[in-house]
Protein backbone atom coordinates (compact mmCIF):
# COMPACT_ATOMS: atom_id res chain seq x y z
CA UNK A 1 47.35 74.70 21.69
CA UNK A 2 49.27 71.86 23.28
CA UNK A 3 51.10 74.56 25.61
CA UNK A 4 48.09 75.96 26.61
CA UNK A 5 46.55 72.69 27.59
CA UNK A 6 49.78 71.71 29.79
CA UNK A 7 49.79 74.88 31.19
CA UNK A 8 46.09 74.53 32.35
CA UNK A 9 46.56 71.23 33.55
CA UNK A 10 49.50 72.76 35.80
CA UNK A 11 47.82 75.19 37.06
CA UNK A 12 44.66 72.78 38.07
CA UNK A 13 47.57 70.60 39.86
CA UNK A 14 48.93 73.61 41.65
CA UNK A 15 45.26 74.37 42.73
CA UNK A 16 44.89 70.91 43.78
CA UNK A 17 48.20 70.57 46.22
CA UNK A 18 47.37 74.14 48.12
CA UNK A 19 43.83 72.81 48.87
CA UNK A 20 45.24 69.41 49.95
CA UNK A 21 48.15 71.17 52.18
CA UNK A 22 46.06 73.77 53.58
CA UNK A 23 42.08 72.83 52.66
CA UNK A 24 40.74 76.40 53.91
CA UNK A 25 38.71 78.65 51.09
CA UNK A 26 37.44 81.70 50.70
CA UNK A 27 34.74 82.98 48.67
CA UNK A 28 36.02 84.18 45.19
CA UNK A 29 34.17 86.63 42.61
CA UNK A 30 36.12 89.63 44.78
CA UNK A 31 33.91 88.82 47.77
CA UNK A 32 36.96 88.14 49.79
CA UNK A 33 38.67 91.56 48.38
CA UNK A 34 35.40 93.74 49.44
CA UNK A 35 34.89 92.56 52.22
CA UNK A 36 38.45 93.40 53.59
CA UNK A 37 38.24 97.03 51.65
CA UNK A 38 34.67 97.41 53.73
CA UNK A 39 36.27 96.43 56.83
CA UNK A 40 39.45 98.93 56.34
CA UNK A 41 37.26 101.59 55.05
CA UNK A 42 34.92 101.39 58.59
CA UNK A 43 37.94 101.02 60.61
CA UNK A 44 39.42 104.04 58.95
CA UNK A 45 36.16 105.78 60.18
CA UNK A 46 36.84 105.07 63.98
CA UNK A 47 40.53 106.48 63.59
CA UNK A 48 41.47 110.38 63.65
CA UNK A 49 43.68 112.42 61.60
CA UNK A 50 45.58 111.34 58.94
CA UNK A 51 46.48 108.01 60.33
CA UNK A 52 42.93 106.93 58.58
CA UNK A 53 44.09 107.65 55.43
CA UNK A 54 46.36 104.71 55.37
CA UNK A 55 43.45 102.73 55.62
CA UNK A 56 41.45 104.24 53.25
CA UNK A 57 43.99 104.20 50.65
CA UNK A 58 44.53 100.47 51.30
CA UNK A 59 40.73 99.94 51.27
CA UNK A 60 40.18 101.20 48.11
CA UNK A 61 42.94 98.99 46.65
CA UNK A 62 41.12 96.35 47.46
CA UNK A 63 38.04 97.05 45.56
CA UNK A 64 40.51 96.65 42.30
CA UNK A 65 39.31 93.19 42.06
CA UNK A 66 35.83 93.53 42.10
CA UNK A 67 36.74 96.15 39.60
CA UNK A 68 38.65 94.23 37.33
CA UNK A 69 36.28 91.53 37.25
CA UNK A 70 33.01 93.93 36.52
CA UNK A 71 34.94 95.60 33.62
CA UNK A 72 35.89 92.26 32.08
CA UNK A 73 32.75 90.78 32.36
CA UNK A 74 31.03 93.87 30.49
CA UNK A 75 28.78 94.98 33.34
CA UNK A 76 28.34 98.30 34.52
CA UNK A 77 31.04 98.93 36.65
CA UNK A 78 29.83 102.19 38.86
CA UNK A 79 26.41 100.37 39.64
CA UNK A 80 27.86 96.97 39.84
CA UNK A 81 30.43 97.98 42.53
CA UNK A 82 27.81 100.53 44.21
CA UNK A 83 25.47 97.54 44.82
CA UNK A 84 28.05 95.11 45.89
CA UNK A 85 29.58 97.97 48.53
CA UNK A 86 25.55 98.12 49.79
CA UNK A 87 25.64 94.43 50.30
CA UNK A 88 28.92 94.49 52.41
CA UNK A 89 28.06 97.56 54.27
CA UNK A 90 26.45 95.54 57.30
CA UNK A 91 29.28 92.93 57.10
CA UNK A 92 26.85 90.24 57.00
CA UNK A 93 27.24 89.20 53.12
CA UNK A 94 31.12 88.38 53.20
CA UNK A 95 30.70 85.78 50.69
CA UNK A 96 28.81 88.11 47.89
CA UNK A 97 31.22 88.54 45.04
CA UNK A 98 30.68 89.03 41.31
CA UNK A 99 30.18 86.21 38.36
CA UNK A 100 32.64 86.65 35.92
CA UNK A 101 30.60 85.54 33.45
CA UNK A 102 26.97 86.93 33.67
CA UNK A 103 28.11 89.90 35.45
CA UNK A 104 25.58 90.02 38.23
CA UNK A 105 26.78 89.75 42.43
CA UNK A 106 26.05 85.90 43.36
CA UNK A 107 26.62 84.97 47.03
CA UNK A 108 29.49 82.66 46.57
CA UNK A 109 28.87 80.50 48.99
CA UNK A 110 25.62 79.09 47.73
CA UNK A 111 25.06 80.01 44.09
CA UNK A 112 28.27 80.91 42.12
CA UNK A 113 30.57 77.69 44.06
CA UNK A 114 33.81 80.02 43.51
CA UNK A 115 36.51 79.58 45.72
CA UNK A 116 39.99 80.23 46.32
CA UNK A 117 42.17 78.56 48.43
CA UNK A 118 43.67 81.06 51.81
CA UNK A 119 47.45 80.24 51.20
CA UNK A 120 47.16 82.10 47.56
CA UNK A 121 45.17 84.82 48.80
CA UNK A 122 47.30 85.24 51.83
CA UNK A 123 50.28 85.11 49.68
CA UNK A 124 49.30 87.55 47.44
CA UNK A 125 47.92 89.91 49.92
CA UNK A 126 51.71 90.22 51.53
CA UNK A 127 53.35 90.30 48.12
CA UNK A 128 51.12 93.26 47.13
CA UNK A 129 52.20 95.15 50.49
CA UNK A 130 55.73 94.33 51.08
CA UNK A 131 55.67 95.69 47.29
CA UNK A 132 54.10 98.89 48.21
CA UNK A 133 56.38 99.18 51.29
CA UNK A 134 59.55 98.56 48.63
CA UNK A 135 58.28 101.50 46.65
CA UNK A 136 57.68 104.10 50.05
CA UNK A 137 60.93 102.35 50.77
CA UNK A 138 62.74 103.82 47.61
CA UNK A 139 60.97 106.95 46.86
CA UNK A 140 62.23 107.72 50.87
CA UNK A 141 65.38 107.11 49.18
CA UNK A 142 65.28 109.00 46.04
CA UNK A 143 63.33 112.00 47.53
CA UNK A 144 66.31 112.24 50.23
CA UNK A 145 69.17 112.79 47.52
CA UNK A 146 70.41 115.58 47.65
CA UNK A 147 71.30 117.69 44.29
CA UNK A 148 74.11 119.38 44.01
């Protein structure tokens, strides 16, 4: 028990030094992660072919968040996410995400008080695409090899 309290605290510190470094936030509850998949999902719309599809396909990555966080929280996860795509659709609700706890979409910004600082969601938005790249990278590789 012990562990886990040091290991809270250490995280809470970590928290505390990127908001002192860099003090920008952005809404948590998955607002921040739908409203980038809405925004690549209507860009994808503008673009013809199948250079859309990247965009889709990166879009709808996105929306794993919002997932996650409906399916832990025991909502329904079809009707939670439909409604939460309705109130992004206009891109005027950027800061509507989803309460972890009760399970209902809370605009962020004025009623749920979740944040999360920029640098980690920056940071964790390359990491999760130079790791995709890796993998294109390698299966490039692999699918090029030759059998004899």
């Amino acid at each position: 028990m012990l562990n886990e309290v040091e290991r809270n605290l250490q995280d809470a510190m970590r928290v505390a030094r990127n908001v002192v470094l860099d003090p920008r936030l952005l809404p948590g509850g998955g607002a921040t992660e739908m409203a980038i998949a809405q925004a690549l999902l209507e860009t994808s719309k503008t673009i013809e072919g199948v250079q859309q599809w990247p965009f889709r396909s990166v879009g709808s990555a996105f929306e794993v968040i919002p997932r996650t966080l409906a399916e832990n929280c025991g909502a329904d996860v079809v009707r939670l996410l439909t409604k939460l795509r309705a109130k992004h659709a206009d891109g005027q609700n950027a800061s509507v995400g989803l309460d972890g706890e009760t399970g209902e979409i809370k605009d962020m910004d004025t009623d749920g008080g979740v944040w999360e600082p920029f640098v980690v969601k920056v940071q964790t938005v390359k990491t999760a695409i130079e790791s995709a790249a890796m993998l294109l990278r390698i299966d490039d590789i692999v699918s090029g090899v030759k059998k004899n």
